[in-house]
Protein backbone atom coordinates (compact mmCIF):
# COMPACT_ATOMS: atom_id res chain seq x y z
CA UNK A 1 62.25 28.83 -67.31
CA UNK A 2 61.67 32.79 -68.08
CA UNK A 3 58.09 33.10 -69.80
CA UNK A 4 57.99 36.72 -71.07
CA UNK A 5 54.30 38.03 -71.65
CA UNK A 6 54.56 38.45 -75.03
CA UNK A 7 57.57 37.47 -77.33
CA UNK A 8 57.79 39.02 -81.13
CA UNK A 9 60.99 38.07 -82.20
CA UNK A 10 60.15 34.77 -83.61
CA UNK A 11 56.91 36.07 -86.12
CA UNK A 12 59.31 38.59 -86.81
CA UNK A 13 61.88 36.55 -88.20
CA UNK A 14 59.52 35.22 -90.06
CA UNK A 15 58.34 37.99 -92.17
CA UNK A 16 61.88 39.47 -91.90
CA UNK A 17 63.55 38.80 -95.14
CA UNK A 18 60.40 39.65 -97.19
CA UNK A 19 59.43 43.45 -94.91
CA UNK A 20 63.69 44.31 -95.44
CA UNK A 21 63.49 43.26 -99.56
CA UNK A 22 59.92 45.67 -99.50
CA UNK A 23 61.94 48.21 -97.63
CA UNK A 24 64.60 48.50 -100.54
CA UNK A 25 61.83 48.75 -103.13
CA UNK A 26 60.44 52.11 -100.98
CA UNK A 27 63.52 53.49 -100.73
CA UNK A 28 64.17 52.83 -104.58
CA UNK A 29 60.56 54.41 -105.46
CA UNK A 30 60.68 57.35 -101.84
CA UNK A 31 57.12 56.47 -101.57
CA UNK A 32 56.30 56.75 -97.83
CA UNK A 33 53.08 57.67 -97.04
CA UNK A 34 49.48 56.52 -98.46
CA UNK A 35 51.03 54.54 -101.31
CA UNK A 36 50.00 51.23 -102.85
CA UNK A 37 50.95 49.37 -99.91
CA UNK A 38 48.50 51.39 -98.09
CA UNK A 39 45.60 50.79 -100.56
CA UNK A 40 47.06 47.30 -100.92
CA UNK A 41 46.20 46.73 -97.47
CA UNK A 42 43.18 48.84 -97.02
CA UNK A 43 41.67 46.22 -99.63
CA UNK A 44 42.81 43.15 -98.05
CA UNK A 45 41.67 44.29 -94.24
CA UNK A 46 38.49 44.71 -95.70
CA UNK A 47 38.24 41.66 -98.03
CA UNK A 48 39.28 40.03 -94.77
CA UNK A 49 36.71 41.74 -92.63
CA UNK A 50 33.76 41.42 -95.03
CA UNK A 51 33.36 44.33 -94.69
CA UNK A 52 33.15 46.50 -97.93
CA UNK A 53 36.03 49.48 -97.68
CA UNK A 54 39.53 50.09 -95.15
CA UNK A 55 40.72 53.34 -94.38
CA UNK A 56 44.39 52.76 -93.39
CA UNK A 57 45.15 55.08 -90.32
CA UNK A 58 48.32 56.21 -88.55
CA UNK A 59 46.59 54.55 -84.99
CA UNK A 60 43.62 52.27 -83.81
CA UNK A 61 43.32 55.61 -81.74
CA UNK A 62 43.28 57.68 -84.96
CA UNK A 63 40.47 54.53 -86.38
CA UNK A 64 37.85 55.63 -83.58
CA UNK A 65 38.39 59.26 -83.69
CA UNK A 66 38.47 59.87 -87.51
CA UNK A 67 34.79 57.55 -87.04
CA UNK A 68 33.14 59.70 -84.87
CA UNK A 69 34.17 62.88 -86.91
CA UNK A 70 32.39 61.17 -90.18
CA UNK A 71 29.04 61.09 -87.32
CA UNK A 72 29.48 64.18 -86.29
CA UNK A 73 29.75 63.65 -83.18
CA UNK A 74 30.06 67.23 -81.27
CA UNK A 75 29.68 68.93 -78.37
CA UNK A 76 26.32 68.20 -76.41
CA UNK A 77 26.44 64.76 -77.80
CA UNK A 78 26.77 61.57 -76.25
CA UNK A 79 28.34 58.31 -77.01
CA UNK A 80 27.75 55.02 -75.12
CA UNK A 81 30.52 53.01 -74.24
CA UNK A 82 32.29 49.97 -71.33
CA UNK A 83 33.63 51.79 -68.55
CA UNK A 84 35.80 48.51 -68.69
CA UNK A 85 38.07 49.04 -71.44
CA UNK A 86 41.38 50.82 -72.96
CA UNK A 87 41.23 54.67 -72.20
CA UNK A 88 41.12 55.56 -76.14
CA UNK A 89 37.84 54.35 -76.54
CA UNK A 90 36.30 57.61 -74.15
CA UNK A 91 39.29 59.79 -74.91
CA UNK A 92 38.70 60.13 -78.56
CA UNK A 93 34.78 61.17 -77.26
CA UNK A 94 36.00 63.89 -75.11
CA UNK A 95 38.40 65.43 -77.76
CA UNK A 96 35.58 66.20 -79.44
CA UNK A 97 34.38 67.91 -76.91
CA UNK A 98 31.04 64.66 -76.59
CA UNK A 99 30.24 63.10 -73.38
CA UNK A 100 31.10 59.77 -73.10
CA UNK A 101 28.28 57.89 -71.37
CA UNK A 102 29.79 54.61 -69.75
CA UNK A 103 27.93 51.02 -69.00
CA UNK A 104 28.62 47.95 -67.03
CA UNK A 105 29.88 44.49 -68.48
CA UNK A 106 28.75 41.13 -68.93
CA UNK A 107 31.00 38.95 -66.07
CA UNK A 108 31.32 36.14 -68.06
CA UNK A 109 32.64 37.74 -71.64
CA UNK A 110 34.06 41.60 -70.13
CA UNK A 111 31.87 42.77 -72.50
CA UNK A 112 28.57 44.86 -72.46
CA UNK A 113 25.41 43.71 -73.22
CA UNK A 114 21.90 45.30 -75.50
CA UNK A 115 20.12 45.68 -72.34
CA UNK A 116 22.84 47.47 -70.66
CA UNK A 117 23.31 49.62 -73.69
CA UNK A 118 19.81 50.12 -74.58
CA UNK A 119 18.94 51.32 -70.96
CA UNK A 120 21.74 54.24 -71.26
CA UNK A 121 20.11 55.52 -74.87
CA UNK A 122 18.96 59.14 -74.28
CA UNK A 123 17.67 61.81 -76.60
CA UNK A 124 21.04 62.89 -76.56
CA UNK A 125 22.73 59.82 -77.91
CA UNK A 126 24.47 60.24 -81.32
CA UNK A 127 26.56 56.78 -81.45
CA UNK A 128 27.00 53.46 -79.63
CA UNK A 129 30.53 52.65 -79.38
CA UNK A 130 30.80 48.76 -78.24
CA UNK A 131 34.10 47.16 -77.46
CA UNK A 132 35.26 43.37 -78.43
CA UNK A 133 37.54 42.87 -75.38
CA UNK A 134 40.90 40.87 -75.25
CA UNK A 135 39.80 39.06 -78.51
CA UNK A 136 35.77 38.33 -78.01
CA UNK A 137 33.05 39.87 -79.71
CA UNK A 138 30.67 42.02 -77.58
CA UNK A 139 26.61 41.30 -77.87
CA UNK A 140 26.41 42.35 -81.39
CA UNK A 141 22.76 41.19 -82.24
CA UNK A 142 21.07 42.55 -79.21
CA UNK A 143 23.27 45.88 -79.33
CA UNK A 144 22.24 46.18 -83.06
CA UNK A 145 18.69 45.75 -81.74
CA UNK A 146 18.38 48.41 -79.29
CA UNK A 147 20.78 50.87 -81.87
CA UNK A 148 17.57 50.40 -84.94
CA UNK A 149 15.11 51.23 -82.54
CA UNK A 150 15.97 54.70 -82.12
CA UNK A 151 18.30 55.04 -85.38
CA UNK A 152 21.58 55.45 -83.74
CA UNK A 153 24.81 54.63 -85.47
CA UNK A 154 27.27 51.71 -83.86
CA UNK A 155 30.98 51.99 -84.34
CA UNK A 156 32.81 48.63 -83.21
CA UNK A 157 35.99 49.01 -81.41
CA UNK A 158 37.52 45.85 -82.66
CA UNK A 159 41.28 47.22 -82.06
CA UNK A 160 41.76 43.95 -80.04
CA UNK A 161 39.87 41.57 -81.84
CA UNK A 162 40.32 41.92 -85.80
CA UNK A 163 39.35 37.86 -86.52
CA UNK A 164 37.09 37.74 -83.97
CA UNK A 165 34.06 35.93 -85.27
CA UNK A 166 30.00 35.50 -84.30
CA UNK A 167 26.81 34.82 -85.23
CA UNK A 168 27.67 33.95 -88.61
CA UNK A 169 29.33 37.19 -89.26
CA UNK A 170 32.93 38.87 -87.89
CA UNK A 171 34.44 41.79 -86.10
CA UNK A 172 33.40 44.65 -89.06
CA UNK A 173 30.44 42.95 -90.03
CA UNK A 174 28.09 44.68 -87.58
CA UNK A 175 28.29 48.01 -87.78
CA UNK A 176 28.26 51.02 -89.62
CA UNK A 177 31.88 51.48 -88.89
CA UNK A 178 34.90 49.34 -87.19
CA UNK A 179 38.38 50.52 -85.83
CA UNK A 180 41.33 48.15 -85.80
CA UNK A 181 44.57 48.04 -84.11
CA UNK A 182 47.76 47.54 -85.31
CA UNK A 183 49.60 48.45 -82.31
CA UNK A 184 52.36 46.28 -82.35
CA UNK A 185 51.20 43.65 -79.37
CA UNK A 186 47.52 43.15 -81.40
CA UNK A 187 47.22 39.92 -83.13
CA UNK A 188 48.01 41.88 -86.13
CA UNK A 189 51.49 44.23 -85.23
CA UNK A 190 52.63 46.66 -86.92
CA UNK A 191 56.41 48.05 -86.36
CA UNK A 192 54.46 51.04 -84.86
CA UNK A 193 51.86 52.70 -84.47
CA UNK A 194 48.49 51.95 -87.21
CA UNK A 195 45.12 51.37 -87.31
CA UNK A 196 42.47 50.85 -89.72
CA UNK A 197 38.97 52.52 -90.15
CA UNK A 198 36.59 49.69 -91.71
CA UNK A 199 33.36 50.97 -93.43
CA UNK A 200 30.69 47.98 -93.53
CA UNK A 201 29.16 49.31 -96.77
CA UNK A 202 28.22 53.06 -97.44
CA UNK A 203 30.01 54.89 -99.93
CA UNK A 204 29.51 58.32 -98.69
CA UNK A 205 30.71 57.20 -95.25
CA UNK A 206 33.80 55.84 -97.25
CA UNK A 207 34.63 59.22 -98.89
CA UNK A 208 34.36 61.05 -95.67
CA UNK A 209 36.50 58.99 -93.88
CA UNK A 210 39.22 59.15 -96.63
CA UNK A 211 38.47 62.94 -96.53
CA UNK A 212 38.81 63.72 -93.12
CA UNK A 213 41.98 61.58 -92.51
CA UNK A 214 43.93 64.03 -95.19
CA UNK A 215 42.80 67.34 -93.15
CA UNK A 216 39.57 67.20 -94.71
CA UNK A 217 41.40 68.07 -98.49
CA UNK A 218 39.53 67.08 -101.73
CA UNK A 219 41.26 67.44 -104.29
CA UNK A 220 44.68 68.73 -103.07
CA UNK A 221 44.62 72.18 -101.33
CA UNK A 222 41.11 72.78 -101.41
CA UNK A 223 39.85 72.04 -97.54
CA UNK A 224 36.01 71.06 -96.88
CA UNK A 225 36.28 71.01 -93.60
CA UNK A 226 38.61 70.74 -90.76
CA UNK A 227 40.16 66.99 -90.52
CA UNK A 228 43.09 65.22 -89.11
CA UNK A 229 46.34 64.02 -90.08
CA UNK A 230 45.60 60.39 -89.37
CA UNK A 231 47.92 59.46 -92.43
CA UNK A 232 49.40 55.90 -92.65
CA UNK A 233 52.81 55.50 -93.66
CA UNK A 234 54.00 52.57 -96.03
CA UNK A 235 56.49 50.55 -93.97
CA UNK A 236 53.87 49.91 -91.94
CA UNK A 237 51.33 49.08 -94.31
CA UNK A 238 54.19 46.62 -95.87
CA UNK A 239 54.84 44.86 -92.41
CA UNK A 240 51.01 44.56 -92.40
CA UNK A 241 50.60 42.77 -95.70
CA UNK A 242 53.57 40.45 -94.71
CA UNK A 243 52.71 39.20 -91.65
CA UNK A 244 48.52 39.42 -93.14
CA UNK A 245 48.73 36.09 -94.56
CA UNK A 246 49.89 34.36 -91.47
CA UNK A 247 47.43 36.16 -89.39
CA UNK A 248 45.21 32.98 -89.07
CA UNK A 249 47.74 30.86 -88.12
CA UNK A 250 48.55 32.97 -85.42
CA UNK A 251 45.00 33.22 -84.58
CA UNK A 252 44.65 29.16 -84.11
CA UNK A 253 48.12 29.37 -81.85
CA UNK A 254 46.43 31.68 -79.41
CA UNK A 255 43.33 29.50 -79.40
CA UNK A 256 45.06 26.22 -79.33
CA UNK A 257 47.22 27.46 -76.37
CA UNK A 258 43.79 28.27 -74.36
CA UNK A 259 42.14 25.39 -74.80
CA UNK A 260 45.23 24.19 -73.01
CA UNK A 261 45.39 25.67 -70.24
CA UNK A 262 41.56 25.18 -69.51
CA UNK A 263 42.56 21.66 -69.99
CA UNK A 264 45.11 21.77 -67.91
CA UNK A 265 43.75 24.74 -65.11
CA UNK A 266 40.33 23.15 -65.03
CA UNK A 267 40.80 21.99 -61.33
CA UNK A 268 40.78 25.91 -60.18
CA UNK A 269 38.18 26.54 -57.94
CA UNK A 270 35.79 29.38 -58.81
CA UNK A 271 36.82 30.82 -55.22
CA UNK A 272 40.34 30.82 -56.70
CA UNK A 273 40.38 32.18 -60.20
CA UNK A 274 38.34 31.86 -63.07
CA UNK A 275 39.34 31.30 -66.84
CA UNK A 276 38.21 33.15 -69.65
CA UNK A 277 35.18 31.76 -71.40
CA UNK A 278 33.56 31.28 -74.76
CA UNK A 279 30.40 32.62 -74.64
CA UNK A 280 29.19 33.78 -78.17
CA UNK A 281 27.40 31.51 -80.48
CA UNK A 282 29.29 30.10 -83.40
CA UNK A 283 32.08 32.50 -82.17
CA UNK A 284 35.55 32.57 -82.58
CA UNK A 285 37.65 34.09 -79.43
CA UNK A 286 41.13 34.96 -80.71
CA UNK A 287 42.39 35.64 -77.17
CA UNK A 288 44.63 39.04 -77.94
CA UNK A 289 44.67 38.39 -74.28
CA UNK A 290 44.02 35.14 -71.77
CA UNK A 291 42.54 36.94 -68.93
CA UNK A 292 41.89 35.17 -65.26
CA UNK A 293 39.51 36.36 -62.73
CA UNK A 294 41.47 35.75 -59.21
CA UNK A 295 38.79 36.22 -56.25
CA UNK A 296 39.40 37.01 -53.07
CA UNK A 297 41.82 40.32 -53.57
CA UNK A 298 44.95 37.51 -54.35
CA UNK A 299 45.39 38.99 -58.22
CA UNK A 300 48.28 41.21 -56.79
CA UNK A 301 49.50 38.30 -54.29
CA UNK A 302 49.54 36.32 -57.47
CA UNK A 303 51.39 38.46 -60.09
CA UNK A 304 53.93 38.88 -57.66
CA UNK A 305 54.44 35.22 -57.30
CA UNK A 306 54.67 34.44 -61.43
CA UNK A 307 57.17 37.58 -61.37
CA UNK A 308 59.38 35.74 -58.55
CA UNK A 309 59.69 32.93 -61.13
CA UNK A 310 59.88 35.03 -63.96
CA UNK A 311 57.03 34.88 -65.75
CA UNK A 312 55.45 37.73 -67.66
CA UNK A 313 51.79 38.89 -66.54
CA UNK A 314 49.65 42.07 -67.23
CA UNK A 315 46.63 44.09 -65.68
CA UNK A 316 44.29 45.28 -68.41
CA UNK A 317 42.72 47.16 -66.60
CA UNK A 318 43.36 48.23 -62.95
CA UNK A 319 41.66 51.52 -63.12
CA UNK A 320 37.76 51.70 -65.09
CA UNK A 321 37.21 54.89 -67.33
CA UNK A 322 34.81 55.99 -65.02
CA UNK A 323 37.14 56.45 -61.74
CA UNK A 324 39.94 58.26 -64.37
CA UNK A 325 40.73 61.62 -62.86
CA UNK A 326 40.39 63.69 -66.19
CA UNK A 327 36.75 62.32 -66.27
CA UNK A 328 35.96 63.60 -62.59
CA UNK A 329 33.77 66.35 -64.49
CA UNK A 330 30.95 63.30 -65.70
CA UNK A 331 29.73 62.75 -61.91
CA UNK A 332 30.43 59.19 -61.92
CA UNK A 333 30.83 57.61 -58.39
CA UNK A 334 32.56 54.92 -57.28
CA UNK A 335 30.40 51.57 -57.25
CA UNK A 336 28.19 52.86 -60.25
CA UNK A 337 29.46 49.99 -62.02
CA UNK A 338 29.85 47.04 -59.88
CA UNK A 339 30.60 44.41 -62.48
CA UNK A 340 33.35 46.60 -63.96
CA UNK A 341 34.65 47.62 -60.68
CA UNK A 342 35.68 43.72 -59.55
CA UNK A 343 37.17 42.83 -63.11
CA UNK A 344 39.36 45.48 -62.53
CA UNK A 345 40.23 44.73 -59.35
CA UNK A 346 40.33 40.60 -60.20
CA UNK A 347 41.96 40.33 -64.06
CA UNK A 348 45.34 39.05 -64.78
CA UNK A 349 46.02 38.31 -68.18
CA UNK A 350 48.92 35.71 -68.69
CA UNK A 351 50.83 35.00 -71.77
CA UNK A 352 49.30 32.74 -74.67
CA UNK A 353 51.51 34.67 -77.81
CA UNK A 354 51.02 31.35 -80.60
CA UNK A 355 54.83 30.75 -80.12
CA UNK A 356 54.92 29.56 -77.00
CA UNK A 357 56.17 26.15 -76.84
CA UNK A 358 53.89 23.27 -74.62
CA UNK A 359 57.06 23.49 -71.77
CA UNK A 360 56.61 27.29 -71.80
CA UNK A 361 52.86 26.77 -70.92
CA UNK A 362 53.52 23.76 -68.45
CA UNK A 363 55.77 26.80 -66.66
CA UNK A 364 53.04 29.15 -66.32
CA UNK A 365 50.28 26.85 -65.39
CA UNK A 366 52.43 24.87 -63.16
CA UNK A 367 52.89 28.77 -61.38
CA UNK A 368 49.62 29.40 -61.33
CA UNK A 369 48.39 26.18 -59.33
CA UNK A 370 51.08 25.96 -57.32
CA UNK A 371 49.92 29.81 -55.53
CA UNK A 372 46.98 27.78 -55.19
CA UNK A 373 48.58 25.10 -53.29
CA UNK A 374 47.64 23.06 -56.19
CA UNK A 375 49.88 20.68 -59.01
C-alpha cells in the first residue's frame, strides 16, 4: 500500500461544497481582499487562541515579520531564537537588517528552553522569538521568566502549532505577540499562502500591526511610516473559516494516530530510533509533524527504505540556521550547537495526516520495524 506523507484531498472534500458556494457570493459582491471574511476570521483565530485580537496576513512569514516591525526591531538589534527550526523564523530578523542570535534545543521536545534563552540575553536584545516545533509548545513559563527580568518582549512562532496547548493556557496565550501558519500542510491550510498575527492583549500593539500590514496607511493615503503589503485576501480567509470548525477534530486525528504508533513502535530500541514525546504539563501536542530520532547515522538508510515501499517521509530539518550559507557573516561554527546539530542529522518525520486509515498506519509502522529487523 502507497502511504503519501500528507494527503488533503479528503478534508478538502469536505469543506468543498461550502468554500465553492462562498466563492460565488465573492464573485457576486468582487470583494477580494481584507473583507468580512478576513475580519470574520481574524475574530474567530483569536476567540480561538484566547488571545484578545488577529491580524489576518498574506503568510505565517508575513505574521513574524509584520511583529517585529510593531517592536522595532532594527539594525544593531538582536533577537533570540532555535537554530533548529524553519528558515523564516531568522530570515524575517535579517531583513530588517537585526542579528539573529541562535540557541540550542531541549532533546526530548526540539524545543528551547529559559535557561538556554536566558543565558543568550545581552544588552543588545530587543525580542525573544521562541518556536513551538512540529506541534509542541516550547518552555513558555521559564522563557516568560527570564524575558520579565530584563523587560524584553516574546513573540511566539506558533506557525506549526496553532491548538497547541500548556500550562493551563495555549499557543497565543504567552506572549505579547503570536504568528500562525496557514500554509497549506499546517493543521490549519489554507489554499495558499496566509498567516495570522495574534496580539495577546494591547490595543496599541493591535493598531500598529493593522497599520503596518496596509503600508503603514491610516486613514487611506496618508502614510505614518513605511509598512508592508502583508494583505490577506478573502478566498483564503473563507477556506479558513470552513475548514475552522473542524480544526479540532483534525487535531484529535493527529493525536489519536500517535498514540498509535507509540503503541504499536514501543519495542524500538533507543539505539534504533526514538519517538516523539509529550513533555509539557497539562499539554496538548497536535503533532503538525510525528518526528523520529534514528541513531546511529541510519535516518537516510531508513527513508530510503519507506520510499522503496512507497511511503511518504520528510526531513525537517537537515541543515540548522546556524550552518545556512547566507548567515556565514554571524561567526557561528560548526558544533556550537550540539543538540541541534544531531536532530538534524537524526529526524524523520513520517505521516500521521487525521485521515489515515488504521491499515495505512499498520503500513508505515510495519516499514519502520521491519529496517529494524523487527515485526
Amino acid at each position: 500500500m502507497s502511504v503519501p506523507m500528507l494527503d488533503l484531498s479528503i478534508q478538502n472534500q469536505a469543506v468543498k461544497q461550502k468554500i465553492l458556494d462562498g466563492i460565488g457570493g465573492l464573485i457576486d459582491r468582487s470583494s477580494f481582499i481584507l473583507g468580512d471574511n478576513v475580519k470574520g476570521l481574524e475574530a474567530e483565530i483569536a476567540a480561538y487562541a484566547g488571545a484578545k485580537f488577529g491580524v489576518g496576513m498574506s503568510s505565517g512569514t508575513d505574521a513574524l515579520l509584520v511583529a517585529l516591525m510593531a517592536l522595532d526591531v532594527k539594525a544593531g538589534d538582536e533577537v533570540i531564537m532555535p537554530t533548529f527550526t524553519f528558515f523564516a523564523t531568522a530570515g524575517v530578523v535579517s531583513r530588517l537588517g537585526a542579528k539573529p542570535v541562535f540557541v540550542d534545543l531541549d532533546p526530548m521536545s526540539f524545543n528551547t528552553t529559559g535557561a538556554l534563552v536566558e543565558a543568550a540575553i545581552t544588552g543588545r536584545t530587543k525580542a525573544i522569538l521562541p518556536v513551538h516545533l512540529f506541534g509542541q509548545l516550547a518552555d513558555m513559563p521559564a522563557i516568560l521568566e527570564a524575558a520579565s527580568q530584563f523587560g524584553i518582549p516574546v513573540i511566539e512562532d506558533a506557525c506549526q502549532s496553532m491548538g497547541a496547548k500548556g500550562w493551563g493556557r495555549s499557543a497565543g496565550q504567552f506572549g505579547d505577540m503570536t504568528a500562525f501558519s496557514f500554509y497549506p500542510t499546517k493543521n490549519l491550510g489554507a489554499f495558499g499562502d496566509a498567516g495570522l498575527t495574534i496580539i495577546r492583549e494591547d490595543e496599541a500593539l493591535h493598531a500598529r500591526v493593522r497599520r503596518l500590514r496596509v503600508h503603514g496607511m491610516e486613514p487611506v493615503y496618508v502614510h505614518h511610516e513605511v509598512g508592508m503589503n502583508g494583505r490577506m485576501d478573502e478566498v483564503q480567509a473563507l477556506v479558513l473559516r470552513a475548514k475552522l470548525e473542524m480544526l479540532e477534530g483534525w487535531h484529535e486525528g493527529r493525536r489519536m494516530h500517535a498514540a498509535w504508533y507509540h503503541r504499536r513502535m514501543k519495542d524500538l530500541a533507543p539505539d534504533e530510533a526514538r519517538l516523539p514525546q509529550e513533555v509539557v504539563p497539562d499539554g496538548r501536542h497536535i503533532y503538525n509533524q510525528f518526528t523520529l530520532r534514528v541513531a546511529g547515522g541510519r535516518r537516510d538508510a531508513l527513508q530510503a527504505h519507506l520510499k522503496s515501499l512507497g511511503i511518504g517521509s520528510a526531513v525537517y530539518y537537515p541543515i540548522c540556521l546556524h550552518e545556512q550559507p547566507c548567515f556565514e557573516n554571524l561567526g557561528y561554527q560548526k558544533g556550537q550547537f550540539p543538540e541541534s546539530e544531531q536532530a538534524a542529522a537524526e529526524v524523520l518525520s513520517i505521516p500521521v495526516y487525521p485521515e489515515m486509515s488504521e491499515a495505512m498506519l499498520e503500513e508505515v509502522a510495519t516499514a519502520v520495524l521491519g529496517f529494524f529487523g523487527r515485526k
